[in-house]
N, C-alpha and C. Protein backbone atom coordinates (compact mmCIF):
# COMPACT_ATOMS: atom_id res chain seq x y z
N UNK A 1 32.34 11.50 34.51
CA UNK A 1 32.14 10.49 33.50
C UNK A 1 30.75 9.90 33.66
N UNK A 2 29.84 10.66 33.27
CA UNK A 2 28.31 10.28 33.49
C UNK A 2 28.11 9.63 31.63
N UNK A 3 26.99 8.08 31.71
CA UNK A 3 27.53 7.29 30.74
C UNK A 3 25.60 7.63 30.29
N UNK A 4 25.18 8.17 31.45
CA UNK A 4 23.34 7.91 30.99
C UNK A 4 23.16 9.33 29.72
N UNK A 5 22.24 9.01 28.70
CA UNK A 5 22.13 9.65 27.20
C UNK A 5 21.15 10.83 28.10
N UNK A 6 21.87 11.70 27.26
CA UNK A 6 21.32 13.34 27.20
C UNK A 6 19.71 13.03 27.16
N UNK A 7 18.69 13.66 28.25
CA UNK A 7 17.24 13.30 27.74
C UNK A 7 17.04 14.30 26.21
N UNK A 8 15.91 14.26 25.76
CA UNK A 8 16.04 14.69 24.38
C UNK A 8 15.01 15.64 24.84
N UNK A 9 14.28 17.09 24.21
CA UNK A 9 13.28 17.68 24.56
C UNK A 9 11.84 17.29 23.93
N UNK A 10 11.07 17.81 25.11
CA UNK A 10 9.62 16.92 25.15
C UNK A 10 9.09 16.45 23.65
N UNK A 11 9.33 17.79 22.61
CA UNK A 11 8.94 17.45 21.42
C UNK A 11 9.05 16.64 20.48
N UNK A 12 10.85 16.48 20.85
CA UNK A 12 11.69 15.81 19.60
C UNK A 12 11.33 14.11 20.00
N UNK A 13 10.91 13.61 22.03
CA UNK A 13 10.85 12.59 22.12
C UNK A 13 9.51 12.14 22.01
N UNK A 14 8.31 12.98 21.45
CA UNK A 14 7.08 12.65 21.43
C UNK A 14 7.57 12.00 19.31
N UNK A 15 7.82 12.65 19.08
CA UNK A 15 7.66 12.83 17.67
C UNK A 15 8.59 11.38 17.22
N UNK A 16 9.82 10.94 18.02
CA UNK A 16 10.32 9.97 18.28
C UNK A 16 9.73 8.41 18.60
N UNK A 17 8.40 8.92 19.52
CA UNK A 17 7.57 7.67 19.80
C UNK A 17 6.85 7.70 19.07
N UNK A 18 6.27 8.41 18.21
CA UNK A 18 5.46 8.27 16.79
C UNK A 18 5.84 7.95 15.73
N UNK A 19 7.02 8.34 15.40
CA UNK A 19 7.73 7.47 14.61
C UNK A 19 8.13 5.57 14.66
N UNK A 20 8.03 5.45 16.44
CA UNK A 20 8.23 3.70 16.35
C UNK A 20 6.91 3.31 16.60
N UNK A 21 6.25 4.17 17.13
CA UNK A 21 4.68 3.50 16.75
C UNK A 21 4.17 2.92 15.47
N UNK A 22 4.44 3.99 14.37
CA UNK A 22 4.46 4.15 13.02
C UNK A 22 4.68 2.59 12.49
N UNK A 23 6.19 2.14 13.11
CA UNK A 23 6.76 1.71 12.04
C UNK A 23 6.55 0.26 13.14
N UNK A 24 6.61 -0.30 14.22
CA UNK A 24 5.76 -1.23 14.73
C UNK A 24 4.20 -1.45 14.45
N UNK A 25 3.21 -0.87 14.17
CA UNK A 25 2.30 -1.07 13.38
C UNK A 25 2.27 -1.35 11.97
N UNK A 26 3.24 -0.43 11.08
CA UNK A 26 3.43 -1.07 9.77
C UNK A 26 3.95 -2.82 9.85
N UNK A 27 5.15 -3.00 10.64
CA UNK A 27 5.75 -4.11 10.90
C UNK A 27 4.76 -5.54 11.63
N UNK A 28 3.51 -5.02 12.05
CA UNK A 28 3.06 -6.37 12.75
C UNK A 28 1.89 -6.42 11.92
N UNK A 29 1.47 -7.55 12.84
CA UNK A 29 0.16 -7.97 11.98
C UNK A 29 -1.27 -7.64 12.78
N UNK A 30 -2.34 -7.16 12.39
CA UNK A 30 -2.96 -6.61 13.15
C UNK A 30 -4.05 -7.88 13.82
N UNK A 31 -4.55 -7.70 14.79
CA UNK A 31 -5.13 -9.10 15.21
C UNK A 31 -6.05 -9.17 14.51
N UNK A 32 -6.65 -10.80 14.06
CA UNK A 32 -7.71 -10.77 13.13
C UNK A 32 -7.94 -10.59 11.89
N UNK A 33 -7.19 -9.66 11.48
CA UNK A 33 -6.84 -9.59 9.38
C UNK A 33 -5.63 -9.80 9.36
N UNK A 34 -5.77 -11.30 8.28
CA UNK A 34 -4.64 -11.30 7.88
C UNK A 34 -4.22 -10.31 6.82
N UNK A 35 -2.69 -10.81 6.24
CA UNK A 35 -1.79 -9.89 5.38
C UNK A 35 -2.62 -9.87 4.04
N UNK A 36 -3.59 -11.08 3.76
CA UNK A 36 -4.06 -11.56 2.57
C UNK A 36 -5.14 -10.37 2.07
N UNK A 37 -6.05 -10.30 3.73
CA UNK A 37 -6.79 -9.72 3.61
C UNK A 37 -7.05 -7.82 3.64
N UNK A 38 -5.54 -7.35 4.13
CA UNK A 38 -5.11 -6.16 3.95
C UNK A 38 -5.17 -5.81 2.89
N UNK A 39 -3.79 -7.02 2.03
CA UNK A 39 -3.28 -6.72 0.44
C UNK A 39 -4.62 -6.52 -0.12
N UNK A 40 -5.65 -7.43 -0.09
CA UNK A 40 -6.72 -7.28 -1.06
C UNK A 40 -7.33 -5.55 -0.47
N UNK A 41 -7.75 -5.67 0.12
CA UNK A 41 -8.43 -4.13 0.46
C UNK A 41 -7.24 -2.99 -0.07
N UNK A 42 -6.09 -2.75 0.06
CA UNK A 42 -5.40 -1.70 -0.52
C UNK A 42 -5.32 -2.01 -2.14
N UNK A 43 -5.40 -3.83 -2.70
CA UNK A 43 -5.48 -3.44 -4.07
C UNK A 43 -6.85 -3.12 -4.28
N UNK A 44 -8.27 -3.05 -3.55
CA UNK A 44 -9.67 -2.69 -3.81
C UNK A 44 -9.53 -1.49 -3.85
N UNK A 45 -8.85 -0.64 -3.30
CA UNK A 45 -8.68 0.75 -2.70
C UNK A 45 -7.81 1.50 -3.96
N UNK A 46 -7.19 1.21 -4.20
CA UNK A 46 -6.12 1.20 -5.27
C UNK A 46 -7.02 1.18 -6.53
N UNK A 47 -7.67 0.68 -7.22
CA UNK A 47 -8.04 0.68 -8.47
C UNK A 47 -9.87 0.92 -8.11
N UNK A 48 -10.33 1.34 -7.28
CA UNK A 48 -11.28 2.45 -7.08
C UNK A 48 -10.83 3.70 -6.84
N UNK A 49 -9.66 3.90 -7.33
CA UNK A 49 -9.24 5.40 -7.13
C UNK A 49 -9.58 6.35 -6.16
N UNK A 50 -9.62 5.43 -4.60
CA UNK A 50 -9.60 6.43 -3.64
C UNK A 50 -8.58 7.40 -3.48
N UNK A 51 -7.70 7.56 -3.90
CA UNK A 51 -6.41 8.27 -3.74
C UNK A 51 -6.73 9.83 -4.50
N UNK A 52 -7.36 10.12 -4.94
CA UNK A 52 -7.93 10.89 -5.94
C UNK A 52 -8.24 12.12 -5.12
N UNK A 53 -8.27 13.33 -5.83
CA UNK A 53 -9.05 14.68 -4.56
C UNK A 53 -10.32 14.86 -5.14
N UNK A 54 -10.87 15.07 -6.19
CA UNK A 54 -11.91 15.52 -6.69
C UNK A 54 -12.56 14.13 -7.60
N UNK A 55 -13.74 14.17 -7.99
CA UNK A 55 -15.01 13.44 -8.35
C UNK A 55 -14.10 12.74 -9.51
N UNK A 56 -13.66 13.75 -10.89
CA UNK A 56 -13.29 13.81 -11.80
C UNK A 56 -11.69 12.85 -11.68
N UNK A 57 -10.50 13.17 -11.05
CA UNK A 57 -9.66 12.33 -10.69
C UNK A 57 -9.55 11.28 -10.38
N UNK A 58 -11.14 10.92 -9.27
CA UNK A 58 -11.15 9.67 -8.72
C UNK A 58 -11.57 8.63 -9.68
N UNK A 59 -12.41 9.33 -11.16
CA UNK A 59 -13.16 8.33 -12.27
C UNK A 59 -11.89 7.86 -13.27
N UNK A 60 -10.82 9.46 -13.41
CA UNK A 60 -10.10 8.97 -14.43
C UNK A 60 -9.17 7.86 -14.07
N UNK A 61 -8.89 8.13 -12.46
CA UNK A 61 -8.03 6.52 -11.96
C UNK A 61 -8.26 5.46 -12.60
N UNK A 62 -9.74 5.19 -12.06
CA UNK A 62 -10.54 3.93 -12.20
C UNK A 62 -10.38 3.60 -13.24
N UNK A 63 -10.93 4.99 -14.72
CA UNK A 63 -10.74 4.11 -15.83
C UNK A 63 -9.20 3.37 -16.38
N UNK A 64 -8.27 4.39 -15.72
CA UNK A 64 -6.92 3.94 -16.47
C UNK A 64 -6.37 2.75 -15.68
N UNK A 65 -6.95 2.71 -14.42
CA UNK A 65 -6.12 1.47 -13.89
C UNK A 65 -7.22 0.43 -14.39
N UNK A 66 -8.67 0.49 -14.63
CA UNK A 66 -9.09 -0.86 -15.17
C UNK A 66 -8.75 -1.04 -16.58
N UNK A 67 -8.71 -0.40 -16.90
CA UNK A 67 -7.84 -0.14 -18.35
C UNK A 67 -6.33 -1.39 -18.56
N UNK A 68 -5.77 -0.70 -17.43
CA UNK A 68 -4.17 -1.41 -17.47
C UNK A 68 -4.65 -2.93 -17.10
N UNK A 69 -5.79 -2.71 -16.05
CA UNK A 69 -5.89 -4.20 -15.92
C UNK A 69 -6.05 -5.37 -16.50
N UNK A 70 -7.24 -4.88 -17.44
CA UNK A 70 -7.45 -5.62 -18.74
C UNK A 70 -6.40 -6.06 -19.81
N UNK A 71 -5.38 -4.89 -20.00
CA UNK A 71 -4.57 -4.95 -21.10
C UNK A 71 -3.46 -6.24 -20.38
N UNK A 72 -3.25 -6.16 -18.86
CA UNK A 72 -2.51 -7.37 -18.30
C UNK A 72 -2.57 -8.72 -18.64
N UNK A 73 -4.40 -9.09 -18.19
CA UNK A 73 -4.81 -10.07 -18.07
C UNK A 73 -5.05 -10.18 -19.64
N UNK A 74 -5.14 -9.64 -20.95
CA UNK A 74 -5.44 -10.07 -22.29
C UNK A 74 -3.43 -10.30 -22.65
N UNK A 75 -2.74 -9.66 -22.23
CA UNK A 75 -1.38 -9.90 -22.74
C UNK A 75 -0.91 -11.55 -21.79
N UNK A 76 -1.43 -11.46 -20.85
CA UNK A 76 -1.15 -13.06 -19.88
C UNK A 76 -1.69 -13.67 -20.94
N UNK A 77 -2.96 -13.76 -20.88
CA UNK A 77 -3.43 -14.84 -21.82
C UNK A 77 -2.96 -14.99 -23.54
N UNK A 78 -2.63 -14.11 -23.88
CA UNK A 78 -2.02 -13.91 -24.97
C UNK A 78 -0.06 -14.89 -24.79
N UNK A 79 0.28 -14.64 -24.00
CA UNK A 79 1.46 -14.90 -23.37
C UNK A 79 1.33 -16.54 -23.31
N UNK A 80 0.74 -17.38 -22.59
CA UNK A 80 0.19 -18.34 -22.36
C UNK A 80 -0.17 -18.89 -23.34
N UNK A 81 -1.22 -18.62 -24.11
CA UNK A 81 -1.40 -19.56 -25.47
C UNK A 81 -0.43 -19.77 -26.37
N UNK A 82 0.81 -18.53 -26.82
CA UNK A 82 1.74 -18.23 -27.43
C UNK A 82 3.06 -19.30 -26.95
N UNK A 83 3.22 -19.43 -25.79
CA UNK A 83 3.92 -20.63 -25.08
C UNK A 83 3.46 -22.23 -24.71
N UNK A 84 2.67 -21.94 -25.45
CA UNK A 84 1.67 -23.52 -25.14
C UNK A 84 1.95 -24.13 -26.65
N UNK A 85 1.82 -23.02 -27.62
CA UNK A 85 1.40 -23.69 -29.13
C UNK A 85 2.99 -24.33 -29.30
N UNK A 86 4.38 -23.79 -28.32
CA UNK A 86 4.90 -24.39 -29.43
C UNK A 86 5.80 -25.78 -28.77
């Protein structure tokens, strides 16, 4: 009646500690930047269409997400005056 867990093999427990590395780094806060200052850099990152593979992909991002952006911020304000007048 041995109660200690089966060791796991070298691979499965490397790949195991990369996985809680993973997800303890997603989970904390890194010293020095805050959360504020993350969010802003992934939304900078985000609508410069780094995500993109080629020249051409990375422009059409840009235009469609500044695109959407605009159409946001003109429907807010649209939204806003429309709830004010009455």
């Amino acid at each position: 009646m041995n109660d200690k867990p089966k060791p796991l093999p070298v691979d499965e427990n490397a790949r195991e500690a990369r996985r809680i590395l993973e997800r303890v780094d997603r989970e904390s806060e890194t010293i020095g930047t805050s959360s504020l200052a993350r969010n802003v850099e992934r939304a900078k990152n985000h609508f410069a269409g780094n995500d993109g593979e080629d020249a051409i992909e990375r422009w059409g991002k840009r235009i469609g997400r500044g695109l959407s952006l605009l159409a946001f911020v003109v429907l807010a304000i649209w939204l806003f005056n429309f709830l004010t007048r009455q």
